[in-house]
N, C-alpha and C. Protein backbone atom coordinates (compact mmCIF):
# COMPACT_ATOMS: atom_id res chain seq x y z
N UNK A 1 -4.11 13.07 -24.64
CA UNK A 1 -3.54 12.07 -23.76
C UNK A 1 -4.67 11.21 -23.21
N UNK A 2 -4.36 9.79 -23.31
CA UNK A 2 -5.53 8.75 -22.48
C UNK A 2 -5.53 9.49 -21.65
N UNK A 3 -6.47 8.72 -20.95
CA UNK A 3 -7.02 8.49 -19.27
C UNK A 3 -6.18 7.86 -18.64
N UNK A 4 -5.95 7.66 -17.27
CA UNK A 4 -5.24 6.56 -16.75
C UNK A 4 -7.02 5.56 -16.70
N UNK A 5 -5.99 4.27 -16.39
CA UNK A 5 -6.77 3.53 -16.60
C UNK A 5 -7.86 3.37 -14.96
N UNK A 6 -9.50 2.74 -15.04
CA UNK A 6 -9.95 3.10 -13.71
C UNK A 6 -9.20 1.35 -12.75
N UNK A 7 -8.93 1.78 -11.88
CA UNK A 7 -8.47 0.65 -10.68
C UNK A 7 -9.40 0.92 -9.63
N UNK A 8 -9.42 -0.17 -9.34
CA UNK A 8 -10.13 -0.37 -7.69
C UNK A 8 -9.80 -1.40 -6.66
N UNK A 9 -10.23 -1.51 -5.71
CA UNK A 9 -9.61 -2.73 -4.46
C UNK A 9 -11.19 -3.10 -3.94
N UNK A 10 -11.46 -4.08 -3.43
CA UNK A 10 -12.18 -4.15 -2.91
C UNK A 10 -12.09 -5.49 -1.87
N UNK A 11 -12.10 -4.83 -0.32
CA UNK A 11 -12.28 -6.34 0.48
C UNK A 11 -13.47 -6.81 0.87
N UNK A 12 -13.88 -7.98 1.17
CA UNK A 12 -15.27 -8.05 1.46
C UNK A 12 -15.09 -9.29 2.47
N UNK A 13 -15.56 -9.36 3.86
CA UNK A 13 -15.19 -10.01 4.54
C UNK A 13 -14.26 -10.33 5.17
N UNK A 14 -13.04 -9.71 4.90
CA UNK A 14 -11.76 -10.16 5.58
C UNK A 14 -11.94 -10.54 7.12
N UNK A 15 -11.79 -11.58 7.74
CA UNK A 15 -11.49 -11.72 8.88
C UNK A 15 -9.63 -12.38 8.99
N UNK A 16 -9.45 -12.32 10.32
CA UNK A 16 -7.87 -12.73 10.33
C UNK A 16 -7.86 -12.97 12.24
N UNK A 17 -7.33 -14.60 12.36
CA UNK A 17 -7.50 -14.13 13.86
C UNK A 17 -5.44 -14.48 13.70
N UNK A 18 -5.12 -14.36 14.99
CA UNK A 18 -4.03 -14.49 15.80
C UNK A 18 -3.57 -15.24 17.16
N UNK A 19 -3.66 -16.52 17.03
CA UNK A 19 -3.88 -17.39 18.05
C UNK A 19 -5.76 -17.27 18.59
N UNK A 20 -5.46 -16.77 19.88
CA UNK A 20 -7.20 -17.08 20.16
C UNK A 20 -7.34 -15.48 20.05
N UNK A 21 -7.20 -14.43 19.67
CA UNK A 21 -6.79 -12.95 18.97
C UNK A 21 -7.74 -12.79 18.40
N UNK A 22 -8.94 -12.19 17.83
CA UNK A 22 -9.23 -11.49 16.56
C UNK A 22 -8.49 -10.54 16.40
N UNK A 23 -8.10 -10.19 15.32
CA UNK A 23 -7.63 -9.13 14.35
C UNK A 23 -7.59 -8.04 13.90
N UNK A 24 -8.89 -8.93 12.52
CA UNK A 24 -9.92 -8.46 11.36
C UNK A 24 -11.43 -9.21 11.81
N UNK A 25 -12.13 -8.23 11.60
CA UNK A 25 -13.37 -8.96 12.13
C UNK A 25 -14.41 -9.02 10.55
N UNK A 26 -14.46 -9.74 9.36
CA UNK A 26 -15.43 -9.40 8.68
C UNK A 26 -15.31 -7.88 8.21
N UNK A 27 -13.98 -7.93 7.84
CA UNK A 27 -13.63 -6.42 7.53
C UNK A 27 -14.23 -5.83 5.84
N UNK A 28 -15.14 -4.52 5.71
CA UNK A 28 -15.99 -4.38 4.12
C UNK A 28 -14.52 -3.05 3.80
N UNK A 29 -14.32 -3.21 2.44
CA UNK A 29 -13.59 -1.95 2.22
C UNK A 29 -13.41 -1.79 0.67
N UNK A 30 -13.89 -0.59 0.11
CA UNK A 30 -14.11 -0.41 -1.26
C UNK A 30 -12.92 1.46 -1.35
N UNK A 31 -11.80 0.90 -2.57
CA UNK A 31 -11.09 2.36 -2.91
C UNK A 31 -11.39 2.18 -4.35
N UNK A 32 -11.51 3.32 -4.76
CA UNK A 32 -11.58 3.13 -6.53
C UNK A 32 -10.67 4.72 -6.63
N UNK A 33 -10.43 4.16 -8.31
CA UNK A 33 -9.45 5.71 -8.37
C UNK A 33 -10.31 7.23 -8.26
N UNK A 34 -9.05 7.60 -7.70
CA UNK A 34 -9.24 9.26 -6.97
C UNK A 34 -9.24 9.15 -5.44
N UNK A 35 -9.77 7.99 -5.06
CA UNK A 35 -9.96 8.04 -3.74
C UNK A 35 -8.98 8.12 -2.74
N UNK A 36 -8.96 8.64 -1.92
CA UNK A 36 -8.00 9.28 -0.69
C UNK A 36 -8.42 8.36 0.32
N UNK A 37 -7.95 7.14 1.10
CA UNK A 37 -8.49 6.37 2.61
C UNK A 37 -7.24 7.11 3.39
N UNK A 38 -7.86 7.21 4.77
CA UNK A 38 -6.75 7.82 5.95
C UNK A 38 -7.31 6.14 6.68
N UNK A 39 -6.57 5.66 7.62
CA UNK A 39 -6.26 4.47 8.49
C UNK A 39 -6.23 4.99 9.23
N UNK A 40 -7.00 5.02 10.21
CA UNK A 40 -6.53 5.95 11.79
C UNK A 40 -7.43 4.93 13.48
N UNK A 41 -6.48 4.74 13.68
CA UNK A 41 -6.85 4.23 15.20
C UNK A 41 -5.55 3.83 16.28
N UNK A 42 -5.96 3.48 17.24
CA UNK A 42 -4.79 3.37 18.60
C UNK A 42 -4.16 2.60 17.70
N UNK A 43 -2.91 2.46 18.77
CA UNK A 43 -2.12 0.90 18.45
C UNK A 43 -2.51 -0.10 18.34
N UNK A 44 -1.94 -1.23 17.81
CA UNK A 44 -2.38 -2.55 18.05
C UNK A 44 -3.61 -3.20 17.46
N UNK A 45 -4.93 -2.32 16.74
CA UNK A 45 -5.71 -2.86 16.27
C UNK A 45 -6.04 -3.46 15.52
N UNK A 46 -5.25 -3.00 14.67
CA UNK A 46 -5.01 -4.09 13.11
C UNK A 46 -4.81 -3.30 11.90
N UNK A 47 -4.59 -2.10 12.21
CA UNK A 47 -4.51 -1.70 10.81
C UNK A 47 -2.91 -1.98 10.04
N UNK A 48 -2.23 -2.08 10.75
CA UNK A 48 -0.88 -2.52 9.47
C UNK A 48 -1.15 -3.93 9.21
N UNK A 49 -1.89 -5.06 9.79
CA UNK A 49 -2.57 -6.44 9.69
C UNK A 49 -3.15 -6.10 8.10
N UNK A 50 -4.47 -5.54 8.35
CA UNK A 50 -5.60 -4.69 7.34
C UNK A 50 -4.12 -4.28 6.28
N UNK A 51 -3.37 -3.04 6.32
CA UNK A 51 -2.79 -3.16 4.88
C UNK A 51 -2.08 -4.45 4.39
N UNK A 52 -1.25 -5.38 5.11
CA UNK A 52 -0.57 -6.51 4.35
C UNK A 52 -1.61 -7.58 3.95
N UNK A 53 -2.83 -7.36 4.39
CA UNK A 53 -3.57 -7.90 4.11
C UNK A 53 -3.75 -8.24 2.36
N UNK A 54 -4.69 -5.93 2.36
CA UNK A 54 -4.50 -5.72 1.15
C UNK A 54 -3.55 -5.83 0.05
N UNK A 55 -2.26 -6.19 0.35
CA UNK A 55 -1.48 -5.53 -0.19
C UNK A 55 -0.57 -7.81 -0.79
N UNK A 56 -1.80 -8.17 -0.16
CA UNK A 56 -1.18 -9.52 -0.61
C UNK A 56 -0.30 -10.49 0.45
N UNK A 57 0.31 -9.61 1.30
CA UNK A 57 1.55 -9.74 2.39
C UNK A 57 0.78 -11.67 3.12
N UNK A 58 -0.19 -11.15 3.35
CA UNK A 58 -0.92 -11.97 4.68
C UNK A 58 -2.34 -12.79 3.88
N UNK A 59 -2.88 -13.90 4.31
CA UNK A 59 -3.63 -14.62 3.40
C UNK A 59 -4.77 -14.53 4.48
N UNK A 60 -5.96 -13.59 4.43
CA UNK A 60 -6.70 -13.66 5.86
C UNK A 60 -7.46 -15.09 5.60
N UNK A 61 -8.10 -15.12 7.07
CA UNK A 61 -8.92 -16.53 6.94
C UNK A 61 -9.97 -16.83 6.89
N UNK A 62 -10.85 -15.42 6.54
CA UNK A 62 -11.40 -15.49 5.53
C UNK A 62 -12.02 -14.21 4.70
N UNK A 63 -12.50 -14.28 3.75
CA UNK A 63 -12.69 -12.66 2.71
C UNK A 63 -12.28 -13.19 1.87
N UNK A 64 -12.23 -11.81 0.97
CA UNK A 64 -11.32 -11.66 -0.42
C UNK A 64 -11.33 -10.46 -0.39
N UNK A 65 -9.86 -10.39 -1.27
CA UNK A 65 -8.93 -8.80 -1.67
C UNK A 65 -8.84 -9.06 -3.13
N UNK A 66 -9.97 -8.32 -3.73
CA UNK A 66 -9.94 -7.84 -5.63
C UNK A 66 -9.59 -6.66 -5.92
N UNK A 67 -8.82 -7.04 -7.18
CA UNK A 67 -7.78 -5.41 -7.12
C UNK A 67 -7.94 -5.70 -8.70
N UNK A 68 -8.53 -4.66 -9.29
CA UNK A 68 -8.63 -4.12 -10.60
C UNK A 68 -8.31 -3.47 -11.29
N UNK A 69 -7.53 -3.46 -12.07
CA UNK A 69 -6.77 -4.77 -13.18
C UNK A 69 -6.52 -5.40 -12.25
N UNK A 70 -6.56 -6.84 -12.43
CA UNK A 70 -5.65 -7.83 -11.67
C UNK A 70 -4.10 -7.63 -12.09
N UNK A 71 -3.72 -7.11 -12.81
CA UNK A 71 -2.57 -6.28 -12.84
C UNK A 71 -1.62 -5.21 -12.06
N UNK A 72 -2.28 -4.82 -11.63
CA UNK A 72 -2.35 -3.88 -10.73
C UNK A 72 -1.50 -4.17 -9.55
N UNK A 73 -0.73 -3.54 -8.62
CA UNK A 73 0.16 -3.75 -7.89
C UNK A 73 -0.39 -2.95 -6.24
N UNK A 74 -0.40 -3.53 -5.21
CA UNK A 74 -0.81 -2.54 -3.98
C UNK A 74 0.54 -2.60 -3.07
N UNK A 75 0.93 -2.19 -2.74
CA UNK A 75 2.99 -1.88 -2.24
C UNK A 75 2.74 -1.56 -0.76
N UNK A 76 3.07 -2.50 0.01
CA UNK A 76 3.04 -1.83 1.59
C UNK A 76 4.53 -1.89 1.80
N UNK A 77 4.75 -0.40 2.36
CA UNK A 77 6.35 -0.18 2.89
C UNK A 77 6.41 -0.48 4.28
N UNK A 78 7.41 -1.28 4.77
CA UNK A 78 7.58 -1.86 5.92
C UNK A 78 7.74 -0.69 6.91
N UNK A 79 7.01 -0.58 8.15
CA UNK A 79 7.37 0.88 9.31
C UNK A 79 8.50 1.00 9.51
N UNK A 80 9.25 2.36 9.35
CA UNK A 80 10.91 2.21 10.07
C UNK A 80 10.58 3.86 10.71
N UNK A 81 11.45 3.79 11.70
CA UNK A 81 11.89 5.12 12.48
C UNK A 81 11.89 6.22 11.56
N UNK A 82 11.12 7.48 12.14
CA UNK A 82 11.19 8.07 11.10
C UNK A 82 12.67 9.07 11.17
N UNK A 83 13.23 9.76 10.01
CA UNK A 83 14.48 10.58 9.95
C UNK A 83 14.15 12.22 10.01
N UNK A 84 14.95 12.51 10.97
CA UNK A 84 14.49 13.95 10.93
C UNK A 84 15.30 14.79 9.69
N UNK A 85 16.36 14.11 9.09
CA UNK A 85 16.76 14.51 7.68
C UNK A 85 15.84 14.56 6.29
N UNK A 86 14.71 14.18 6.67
CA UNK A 86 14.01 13.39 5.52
C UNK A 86 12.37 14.02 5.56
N UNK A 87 12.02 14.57 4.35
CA UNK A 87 10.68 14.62 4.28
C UNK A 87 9.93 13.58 4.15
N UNK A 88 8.63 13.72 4.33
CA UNK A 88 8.16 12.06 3.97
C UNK A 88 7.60 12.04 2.81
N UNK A 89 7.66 13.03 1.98
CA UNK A 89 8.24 12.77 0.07
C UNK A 89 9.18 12.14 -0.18
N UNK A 90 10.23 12.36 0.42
CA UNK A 90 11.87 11.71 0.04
C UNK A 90 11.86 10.74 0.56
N UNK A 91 11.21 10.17 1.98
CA UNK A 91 11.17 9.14 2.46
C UNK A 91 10.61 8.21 1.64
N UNK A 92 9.39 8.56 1.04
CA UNK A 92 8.68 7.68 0.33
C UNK A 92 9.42 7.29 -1.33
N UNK A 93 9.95 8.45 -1.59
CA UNK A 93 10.76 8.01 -3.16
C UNK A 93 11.76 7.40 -2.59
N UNK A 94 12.21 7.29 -1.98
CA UNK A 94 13.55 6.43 -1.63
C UNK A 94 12.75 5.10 -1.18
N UNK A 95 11.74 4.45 -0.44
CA UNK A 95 11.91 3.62 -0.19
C UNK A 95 10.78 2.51 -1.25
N UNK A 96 10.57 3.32 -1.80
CA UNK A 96 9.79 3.28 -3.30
C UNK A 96 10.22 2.55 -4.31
N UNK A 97 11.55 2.84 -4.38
CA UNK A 97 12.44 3.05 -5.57
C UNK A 97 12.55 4.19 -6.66
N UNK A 98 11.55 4.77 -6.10
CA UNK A 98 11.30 6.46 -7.23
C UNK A 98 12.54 6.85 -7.31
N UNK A 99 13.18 7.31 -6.33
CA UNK A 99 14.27 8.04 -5.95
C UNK A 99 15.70 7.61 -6.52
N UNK A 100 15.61 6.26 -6.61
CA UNK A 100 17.12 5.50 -7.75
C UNK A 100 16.61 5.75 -8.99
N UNK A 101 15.18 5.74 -9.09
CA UNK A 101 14.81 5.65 -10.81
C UNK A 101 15.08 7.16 -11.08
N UNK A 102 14.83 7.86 -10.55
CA UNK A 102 15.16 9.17 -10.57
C UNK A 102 16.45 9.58 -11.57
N UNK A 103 17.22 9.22 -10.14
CA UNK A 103 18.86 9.23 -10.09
C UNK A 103 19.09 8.52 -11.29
N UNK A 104 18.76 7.67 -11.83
CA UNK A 104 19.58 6.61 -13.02
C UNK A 104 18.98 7.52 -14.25
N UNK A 105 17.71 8.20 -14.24
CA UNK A 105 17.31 8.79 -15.27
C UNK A 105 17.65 9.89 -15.56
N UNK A 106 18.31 10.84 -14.57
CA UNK A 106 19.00 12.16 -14.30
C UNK A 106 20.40 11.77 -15.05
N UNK A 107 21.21 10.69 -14.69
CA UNK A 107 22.13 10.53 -14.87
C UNK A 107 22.22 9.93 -16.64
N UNK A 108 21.57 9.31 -17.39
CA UNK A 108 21.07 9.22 -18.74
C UNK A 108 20.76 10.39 -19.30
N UNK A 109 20.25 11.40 -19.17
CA UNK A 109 20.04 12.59 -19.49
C UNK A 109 20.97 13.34 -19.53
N UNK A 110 22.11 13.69 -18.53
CA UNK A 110 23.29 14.55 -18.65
C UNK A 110 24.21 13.25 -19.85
N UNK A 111 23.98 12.26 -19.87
CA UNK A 111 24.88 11.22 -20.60
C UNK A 111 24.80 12.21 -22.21
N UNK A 112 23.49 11.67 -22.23
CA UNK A 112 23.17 12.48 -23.31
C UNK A 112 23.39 13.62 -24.02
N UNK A 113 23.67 14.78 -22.90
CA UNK A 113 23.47 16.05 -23.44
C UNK A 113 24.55 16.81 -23.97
């Protein structure tokens, strides 16, 4: 079996203000595959700013966001309340679309059998 293929992100400079606000200040940030980033700080600082950033959402004013393959897709899921019915596996295939692709492929398979 291939390899998956190697991807990476890289921001370099991002700044982003918000009226008379900074943001993003000259923000550096390098993921390549395997890598695990945790986001962690108070409210309000910028980190869901910082992912729509990455993720294409938001055009900062100034940097760049390179994502390798330029093929390559970075997916920010919008914050919602969380469900106490719901793991945040299931949360995440459901709001993914994993979770219909699932279902439609489960359901092709018994078609089949």
């Amino acid at each position: 079996m291939p390899s998956p293929p190697s991807l990476s992100l890289a921001a370099r400079g991002v700044s982003l203000d918000r009226g008379a606000t900074t943001v993003l200040a000259a923000v550096d940030l390098s993921v390549a595959t395997g890598d695990r980033v945790g986001l962690v700080g108070p409210n309000g600082v910028g980190k869901s700013t910082l992912l729509a950033v990455l993720a294409g959402r938001i055009v900062p004013d100034a940097g760049t966001v390179r994502i390798t393959p330029p093929s390559a897709v970075v997916t920010l899921l919008d914050q919602e309340p969380a469900r106490s019915d719901e793991t945040g596996r299931a949360r995440i295939a459901r709001r993914s679309g994993v979770a219909a692709a699932q279902a439609d492929l489960d359901a092709a398979t018994a078609a089949l059998a």
